[in-house]
C-alpha atoms as a PDB file:
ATOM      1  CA  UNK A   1       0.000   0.000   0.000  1.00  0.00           C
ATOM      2  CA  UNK A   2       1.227   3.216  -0.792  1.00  0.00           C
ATOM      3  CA  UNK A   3       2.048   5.833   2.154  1.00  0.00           C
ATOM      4  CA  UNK A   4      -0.307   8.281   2.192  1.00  0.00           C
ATOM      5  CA  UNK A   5       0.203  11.899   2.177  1.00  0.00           C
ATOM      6  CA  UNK A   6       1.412  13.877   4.442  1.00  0.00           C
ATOM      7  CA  UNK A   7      -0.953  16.775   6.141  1.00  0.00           C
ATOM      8  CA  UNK A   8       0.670  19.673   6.318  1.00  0.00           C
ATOM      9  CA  UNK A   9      -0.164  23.030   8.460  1.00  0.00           C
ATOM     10  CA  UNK A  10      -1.615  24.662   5.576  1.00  0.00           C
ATOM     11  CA  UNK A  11      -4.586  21.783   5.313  1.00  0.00           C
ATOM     12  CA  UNK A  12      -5.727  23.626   9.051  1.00  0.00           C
ATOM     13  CA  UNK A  13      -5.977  27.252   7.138  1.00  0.00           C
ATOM     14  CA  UNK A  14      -9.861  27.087   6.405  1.00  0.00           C
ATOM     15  CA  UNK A  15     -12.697  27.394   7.979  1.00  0.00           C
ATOM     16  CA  UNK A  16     -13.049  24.605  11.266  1.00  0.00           C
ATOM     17  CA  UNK A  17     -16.116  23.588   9.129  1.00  0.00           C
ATOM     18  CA  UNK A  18     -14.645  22.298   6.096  1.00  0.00           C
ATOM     19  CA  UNK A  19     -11.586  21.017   8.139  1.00  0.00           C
ATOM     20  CA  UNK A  20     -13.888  18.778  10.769  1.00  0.00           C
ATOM     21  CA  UNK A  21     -15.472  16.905   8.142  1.00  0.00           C
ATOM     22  CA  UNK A  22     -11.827  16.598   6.586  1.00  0.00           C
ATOM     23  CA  UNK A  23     -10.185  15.363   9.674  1.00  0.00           C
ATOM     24  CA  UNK A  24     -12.370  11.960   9.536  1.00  0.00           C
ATOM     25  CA  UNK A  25     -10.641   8.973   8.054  1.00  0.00           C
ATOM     26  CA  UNK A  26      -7.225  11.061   8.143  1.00  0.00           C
ATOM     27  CA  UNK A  27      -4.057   8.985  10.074  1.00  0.00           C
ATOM     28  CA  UNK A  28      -3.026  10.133  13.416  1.00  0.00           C
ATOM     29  CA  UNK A  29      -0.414   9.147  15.188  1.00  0.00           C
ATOM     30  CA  UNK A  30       1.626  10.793  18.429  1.00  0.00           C
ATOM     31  CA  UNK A  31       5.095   9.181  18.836  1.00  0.00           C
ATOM     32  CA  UNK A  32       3.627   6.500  16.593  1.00  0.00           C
ATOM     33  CA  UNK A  33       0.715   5.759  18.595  1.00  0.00           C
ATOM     34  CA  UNK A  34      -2.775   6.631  17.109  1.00  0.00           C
ATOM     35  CA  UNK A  35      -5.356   5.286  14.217  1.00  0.00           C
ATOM     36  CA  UNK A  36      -7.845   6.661  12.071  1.00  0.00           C
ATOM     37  CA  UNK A  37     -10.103   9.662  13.519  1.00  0.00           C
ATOM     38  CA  UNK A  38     -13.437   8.805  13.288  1.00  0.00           C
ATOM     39  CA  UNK A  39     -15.369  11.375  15.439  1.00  0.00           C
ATOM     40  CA  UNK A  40     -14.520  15.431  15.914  1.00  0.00           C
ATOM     41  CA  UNK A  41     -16.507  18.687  17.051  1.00  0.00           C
ATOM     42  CA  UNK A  42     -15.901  21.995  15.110  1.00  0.00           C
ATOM     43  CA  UNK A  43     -15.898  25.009  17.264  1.00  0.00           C
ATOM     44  CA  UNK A  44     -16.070  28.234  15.772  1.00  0.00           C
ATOM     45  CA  UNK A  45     -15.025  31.388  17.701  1.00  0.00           C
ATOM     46  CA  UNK A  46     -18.427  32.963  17.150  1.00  0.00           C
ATOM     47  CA  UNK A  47     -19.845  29.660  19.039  1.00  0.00           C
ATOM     48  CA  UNK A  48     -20.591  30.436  22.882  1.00  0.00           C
ATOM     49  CA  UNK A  49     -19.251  26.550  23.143  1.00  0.00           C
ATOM     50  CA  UNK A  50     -15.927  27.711  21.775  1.00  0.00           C
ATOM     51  CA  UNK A  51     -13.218  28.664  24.250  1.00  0.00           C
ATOM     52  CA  UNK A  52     -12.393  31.282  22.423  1.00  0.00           C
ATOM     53  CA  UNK A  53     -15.582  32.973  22.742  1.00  0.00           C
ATOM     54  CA  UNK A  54     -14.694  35.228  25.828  1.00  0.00           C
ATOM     55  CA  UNK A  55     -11.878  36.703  24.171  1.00  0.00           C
ATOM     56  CA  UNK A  56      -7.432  35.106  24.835  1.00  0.00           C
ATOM     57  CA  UNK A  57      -6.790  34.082  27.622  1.00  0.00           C
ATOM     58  CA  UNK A  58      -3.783  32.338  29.261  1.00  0.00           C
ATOM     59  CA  UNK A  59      -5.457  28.894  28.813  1.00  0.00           C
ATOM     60  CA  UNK A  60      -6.449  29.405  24.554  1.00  0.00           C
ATOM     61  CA  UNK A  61      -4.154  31.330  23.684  1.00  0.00           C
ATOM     62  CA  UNK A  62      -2.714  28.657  21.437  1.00  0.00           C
ATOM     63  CA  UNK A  63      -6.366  29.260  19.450  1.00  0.00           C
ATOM     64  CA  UNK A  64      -5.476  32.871  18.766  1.00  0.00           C
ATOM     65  CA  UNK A  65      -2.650  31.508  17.146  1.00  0.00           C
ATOM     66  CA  UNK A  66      -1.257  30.104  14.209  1.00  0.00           C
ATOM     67  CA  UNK A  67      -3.493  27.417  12.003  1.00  0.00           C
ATOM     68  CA  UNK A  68      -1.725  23.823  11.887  1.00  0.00           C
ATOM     69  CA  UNK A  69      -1.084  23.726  15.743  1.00  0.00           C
ATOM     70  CA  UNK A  70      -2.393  21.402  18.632  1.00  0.00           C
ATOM     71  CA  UNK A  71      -4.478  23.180  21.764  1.00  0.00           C
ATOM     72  CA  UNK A  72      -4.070  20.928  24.457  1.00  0.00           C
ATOM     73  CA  UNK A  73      -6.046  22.060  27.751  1.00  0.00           C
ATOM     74  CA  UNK A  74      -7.650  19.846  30.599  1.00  0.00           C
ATOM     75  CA  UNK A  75     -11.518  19.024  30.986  1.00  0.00           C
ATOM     76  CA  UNK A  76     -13.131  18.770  34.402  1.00  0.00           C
ATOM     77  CA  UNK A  77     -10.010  19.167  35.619  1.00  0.00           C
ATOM     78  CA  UNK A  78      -8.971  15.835  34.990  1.00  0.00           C
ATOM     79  CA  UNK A  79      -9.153  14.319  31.361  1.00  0.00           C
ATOM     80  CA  UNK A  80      -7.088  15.963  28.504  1.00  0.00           C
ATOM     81  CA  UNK A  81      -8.327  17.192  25.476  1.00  0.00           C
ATOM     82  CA  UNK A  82      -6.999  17.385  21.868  1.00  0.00           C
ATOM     83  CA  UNK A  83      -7.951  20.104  19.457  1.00  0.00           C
ATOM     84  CA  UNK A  84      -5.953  21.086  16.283  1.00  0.00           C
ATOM     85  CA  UNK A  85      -6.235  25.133  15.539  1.00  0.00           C
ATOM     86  CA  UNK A  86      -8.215  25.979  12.019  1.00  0.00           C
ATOM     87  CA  UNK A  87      -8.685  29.378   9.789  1.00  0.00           C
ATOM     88  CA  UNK A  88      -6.850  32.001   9.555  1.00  0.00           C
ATOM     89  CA  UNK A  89      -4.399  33.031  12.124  1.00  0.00           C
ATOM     90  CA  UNK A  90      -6.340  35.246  15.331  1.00  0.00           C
ATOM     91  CA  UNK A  91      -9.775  33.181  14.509  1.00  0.00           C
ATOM     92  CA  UNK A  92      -9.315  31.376  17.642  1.00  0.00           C
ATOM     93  CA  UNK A  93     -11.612  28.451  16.297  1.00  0.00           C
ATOM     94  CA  UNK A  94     -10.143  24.588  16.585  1.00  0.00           C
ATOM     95  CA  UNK A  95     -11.424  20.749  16.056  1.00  0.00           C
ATOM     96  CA  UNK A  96     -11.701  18.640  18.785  1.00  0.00           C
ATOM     97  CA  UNK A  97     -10.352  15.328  18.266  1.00  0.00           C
ATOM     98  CA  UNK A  98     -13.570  13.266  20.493  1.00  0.00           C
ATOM     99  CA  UNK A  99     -12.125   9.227  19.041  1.00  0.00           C
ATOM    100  CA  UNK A 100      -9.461   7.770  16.588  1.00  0.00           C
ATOM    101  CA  UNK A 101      -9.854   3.620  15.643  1.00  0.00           C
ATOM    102  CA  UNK A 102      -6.748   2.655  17.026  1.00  0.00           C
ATOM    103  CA  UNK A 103      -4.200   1.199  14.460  1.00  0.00           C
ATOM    104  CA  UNK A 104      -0.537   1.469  15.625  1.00  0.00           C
ATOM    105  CA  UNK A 105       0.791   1.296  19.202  1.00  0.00           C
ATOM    106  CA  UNK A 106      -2.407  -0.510  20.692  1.00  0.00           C
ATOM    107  CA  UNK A 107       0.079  -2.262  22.806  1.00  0.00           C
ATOM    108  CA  UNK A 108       1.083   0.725  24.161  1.00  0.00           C
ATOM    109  CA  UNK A 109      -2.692   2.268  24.377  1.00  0.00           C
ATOM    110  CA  UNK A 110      -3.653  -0.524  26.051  1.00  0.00           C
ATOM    111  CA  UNK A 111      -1.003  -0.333  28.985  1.00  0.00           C
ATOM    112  CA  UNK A 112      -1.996   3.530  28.923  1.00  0.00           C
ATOM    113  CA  UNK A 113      -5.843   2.899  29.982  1.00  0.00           C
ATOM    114  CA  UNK A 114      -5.346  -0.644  31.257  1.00  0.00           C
ATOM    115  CA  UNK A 115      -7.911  -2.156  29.196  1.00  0.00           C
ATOM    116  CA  UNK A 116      -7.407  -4.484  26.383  1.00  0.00           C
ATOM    117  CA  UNK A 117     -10.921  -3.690  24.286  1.00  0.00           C
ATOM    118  CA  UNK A 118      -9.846  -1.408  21.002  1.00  0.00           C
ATOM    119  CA  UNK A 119     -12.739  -0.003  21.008  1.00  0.00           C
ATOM    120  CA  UNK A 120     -12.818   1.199  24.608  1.00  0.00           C
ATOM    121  CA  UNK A 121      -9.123   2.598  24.102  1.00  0.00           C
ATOM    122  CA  UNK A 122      -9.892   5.924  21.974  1.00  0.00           C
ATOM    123  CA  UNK A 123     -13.819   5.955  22.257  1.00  0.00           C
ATOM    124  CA  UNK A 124     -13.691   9.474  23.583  1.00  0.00           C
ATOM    125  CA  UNK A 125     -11.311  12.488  24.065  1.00  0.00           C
ATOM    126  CA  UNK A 126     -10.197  12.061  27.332  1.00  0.00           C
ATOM    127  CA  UNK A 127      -9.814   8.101  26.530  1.00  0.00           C
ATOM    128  CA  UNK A 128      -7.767   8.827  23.204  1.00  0.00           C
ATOM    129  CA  UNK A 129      -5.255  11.311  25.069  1.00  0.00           C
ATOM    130  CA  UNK A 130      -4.462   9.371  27.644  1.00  0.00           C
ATOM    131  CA  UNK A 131      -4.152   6.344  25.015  1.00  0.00           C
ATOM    132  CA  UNK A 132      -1.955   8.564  23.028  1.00  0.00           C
ATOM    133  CA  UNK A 133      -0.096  10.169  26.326  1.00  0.00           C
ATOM    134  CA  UNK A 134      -0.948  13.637  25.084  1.00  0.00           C
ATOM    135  CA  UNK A 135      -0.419  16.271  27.866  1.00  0.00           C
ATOM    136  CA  UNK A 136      -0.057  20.022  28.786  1.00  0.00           C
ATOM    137  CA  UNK A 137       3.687  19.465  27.192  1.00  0.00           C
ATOM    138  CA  UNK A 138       1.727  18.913  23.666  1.00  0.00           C
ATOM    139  CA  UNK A 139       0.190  22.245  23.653  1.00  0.00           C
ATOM    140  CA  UNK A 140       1.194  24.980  20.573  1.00  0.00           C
ATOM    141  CA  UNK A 141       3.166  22.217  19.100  1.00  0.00           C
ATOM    142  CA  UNK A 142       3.116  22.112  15.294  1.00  0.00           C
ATOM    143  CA  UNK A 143       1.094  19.559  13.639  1.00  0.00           C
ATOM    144  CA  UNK A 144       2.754  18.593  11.125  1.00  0.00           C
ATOM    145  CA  UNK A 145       5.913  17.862  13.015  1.00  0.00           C
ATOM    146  CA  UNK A 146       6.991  15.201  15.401  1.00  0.00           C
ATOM    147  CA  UNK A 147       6.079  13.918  17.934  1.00  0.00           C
ATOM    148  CA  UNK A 148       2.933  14.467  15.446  1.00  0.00           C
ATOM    149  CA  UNK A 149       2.190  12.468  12.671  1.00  0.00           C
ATOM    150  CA  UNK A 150      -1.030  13.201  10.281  1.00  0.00           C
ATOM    151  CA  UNK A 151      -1.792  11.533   6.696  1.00  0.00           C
ATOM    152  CA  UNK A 152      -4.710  12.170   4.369  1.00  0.00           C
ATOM    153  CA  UNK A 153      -7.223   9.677   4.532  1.00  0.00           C
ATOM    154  CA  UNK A 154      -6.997   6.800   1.436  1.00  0.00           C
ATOM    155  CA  UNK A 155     -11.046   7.742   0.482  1.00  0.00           C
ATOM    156  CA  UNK A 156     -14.091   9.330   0.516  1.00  0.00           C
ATOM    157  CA  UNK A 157     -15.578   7.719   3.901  1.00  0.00           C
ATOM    158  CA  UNK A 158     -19.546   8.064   4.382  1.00  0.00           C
ATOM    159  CA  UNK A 159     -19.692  10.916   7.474  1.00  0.00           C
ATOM    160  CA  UNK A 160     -22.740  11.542   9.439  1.00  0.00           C
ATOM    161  CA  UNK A 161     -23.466  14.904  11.494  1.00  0.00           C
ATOM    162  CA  UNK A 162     -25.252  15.557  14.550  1.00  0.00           C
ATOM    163  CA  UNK A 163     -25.022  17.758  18.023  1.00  0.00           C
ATOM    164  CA  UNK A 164     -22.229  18.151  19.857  1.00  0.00           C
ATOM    165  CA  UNK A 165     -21.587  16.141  22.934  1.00  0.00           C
ATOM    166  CA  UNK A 166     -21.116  17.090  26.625  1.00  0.00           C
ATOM    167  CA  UNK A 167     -21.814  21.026  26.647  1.00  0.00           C
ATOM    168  CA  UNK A 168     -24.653  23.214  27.723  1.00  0.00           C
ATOM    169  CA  UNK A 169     -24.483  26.574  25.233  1.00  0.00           C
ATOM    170  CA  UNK A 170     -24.773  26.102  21.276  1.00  0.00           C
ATOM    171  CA  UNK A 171     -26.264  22.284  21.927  1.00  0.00           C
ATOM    172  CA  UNK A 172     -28.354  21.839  18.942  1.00  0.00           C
ATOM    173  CA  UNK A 173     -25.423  23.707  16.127  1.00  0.00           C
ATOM    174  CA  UNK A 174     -24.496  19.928  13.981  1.00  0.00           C
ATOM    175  CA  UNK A 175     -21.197  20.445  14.261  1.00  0.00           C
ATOM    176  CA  UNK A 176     -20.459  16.886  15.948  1.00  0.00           C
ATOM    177  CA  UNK A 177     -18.746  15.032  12.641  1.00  0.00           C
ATOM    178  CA  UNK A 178     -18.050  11.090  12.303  1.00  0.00           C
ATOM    179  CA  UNK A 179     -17.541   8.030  10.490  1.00  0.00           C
ATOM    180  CA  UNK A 180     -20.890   6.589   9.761  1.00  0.00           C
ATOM    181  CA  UNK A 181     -21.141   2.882  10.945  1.00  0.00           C
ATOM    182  CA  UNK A 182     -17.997   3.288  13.173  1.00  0.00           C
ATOM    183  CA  UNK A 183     -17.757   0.977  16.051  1.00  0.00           C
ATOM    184  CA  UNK A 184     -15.098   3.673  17.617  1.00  0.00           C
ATOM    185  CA  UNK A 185     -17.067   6.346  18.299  1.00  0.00           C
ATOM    186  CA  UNK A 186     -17.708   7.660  21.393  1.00  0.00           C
ATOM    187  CA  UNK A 187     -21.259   7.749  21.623  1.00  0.00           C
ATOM    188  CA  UNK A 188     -23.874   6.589  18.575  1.00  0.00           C
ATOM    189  CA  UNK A 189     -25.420   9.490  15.669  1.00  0.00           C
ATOM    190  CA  UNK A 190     -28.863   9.028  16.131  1.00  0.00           C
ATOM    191  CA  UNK A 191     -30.940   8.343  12.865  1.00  0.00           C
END
C-alpha cells in the first residue's frame, strides 16, 4: 500500500467547518501511537461553546494563534483534550479530536488505559489522550511535526453529522462530525 500523504499546516488554514469533516478517516499518530479519527466537534469562535468565545486568555491562547497547531487544555479538571487550531491566524476556532480507531501502538494504548478492548481505548477524548499520552507538554506544538504524525485519509468515507456532545451553550449547532457505521465512536449518531 502506498504511504499516504502527508498533512501539512496549511490543510488547518480554512474554515473549522470544512476542516472537521476533513479530519475523519485522516491517520493520526503521536510518537507513533494513534489510528484513524473517526469522530470530531468543530468550534467556531463565534460559538458560545468555543473557548475562544470570551476573548485570549492564558489557557487558549494557542487558538489565537497560528493554524496547523495542537491546543491541548484539561476538561473537568482531569481528562485531557486534543484540538488542532483551524482558519486564519487570530480566529481562535479549533477541532476537537472526540475518538481515533486505534491502528498502531495498541500495545502501548492498552497499557496507557489498562484495558485491552480497542474499542474502549480511543472511544472518547479524554480516553484517546491518555491512550496517546498527550499532555499540557503537547500544547502549541506544530502539527505537522513530530512527535505528530497526520496523513490524508486513502477515500471518501460516508460521514454523518449531529449535536455536539457534553456542553450546555450552542447544543443543537451539527457540528459533531463522524464516520458513519464506526464501532469507535464515542457515543452513537442518532438516525
Amino acid at each position: 500500500m502506498p504511504r499516504l500523504r502527508k498533512i501539512r499546516r496549511s490543510f488547518f488554514d480554512r474554515s473549522v467547518h470544512e476542516v472537521a469533516p476533513d479530519l475523519i478517516g485522516s491517520l493520526m499518530l503521536v510518537n507513533g501511537v494513534g489510528g484513524l479519527v473517526v469522530e470530531v466537534e468543530a468550534y467556531h469562535h463565534t460559538d458560545p461553546a468555543a473557548h475562544s468565545y470570551g476573548g485570549q486568555t492564558p489557557r487558549n491562547g494557542v487558538m489565537f494563534g497560528a493554524p496547523g497547531f495542537a491546543y491541548v487544555y484539561r476538561s473537568y479538571g482531569i481528562h485531557w483534550c486534543l484540538n488542532v487550531v483551524c482558519e486564519p491566524q487570530g480566529s481562535a476556532s479549533a477541532v476537537l479530536i472526540r475518538a481515533i480507531e486505534p491502528t498502531a501502538g495498541i500495545a502501548a494504548m492498552q497499557r496507557r488505559r489498562g484495558l485491552t478492548d480497542p474499542r474502549a481505548l480511543c472511544s472518547g477524548p479524554g480516553k484517546l489522550a491518555e491512550a496517546m499520552a498527550v499532555t499540557i507538554a503537547h500544547n502549541g506544538l506544530a502539527l505537522d511535526r513530530p512527535p505528530f504524525e497526520l496523513r490524508e485519509r486513502e477515500a471518501e468515507p460516508e460521514i454523518v453529522a449531529g449535536p455536539r456532545i457534553g456542553i450546555t451553550k450552542a447544543v443543537d449547532l451539527p457540528w459533531r462530525y463522524g464516520l458513519k457505521g464506526s464501532r469507535f465512536l464515542s457515543k452513537p449518531f442518532k438516525d
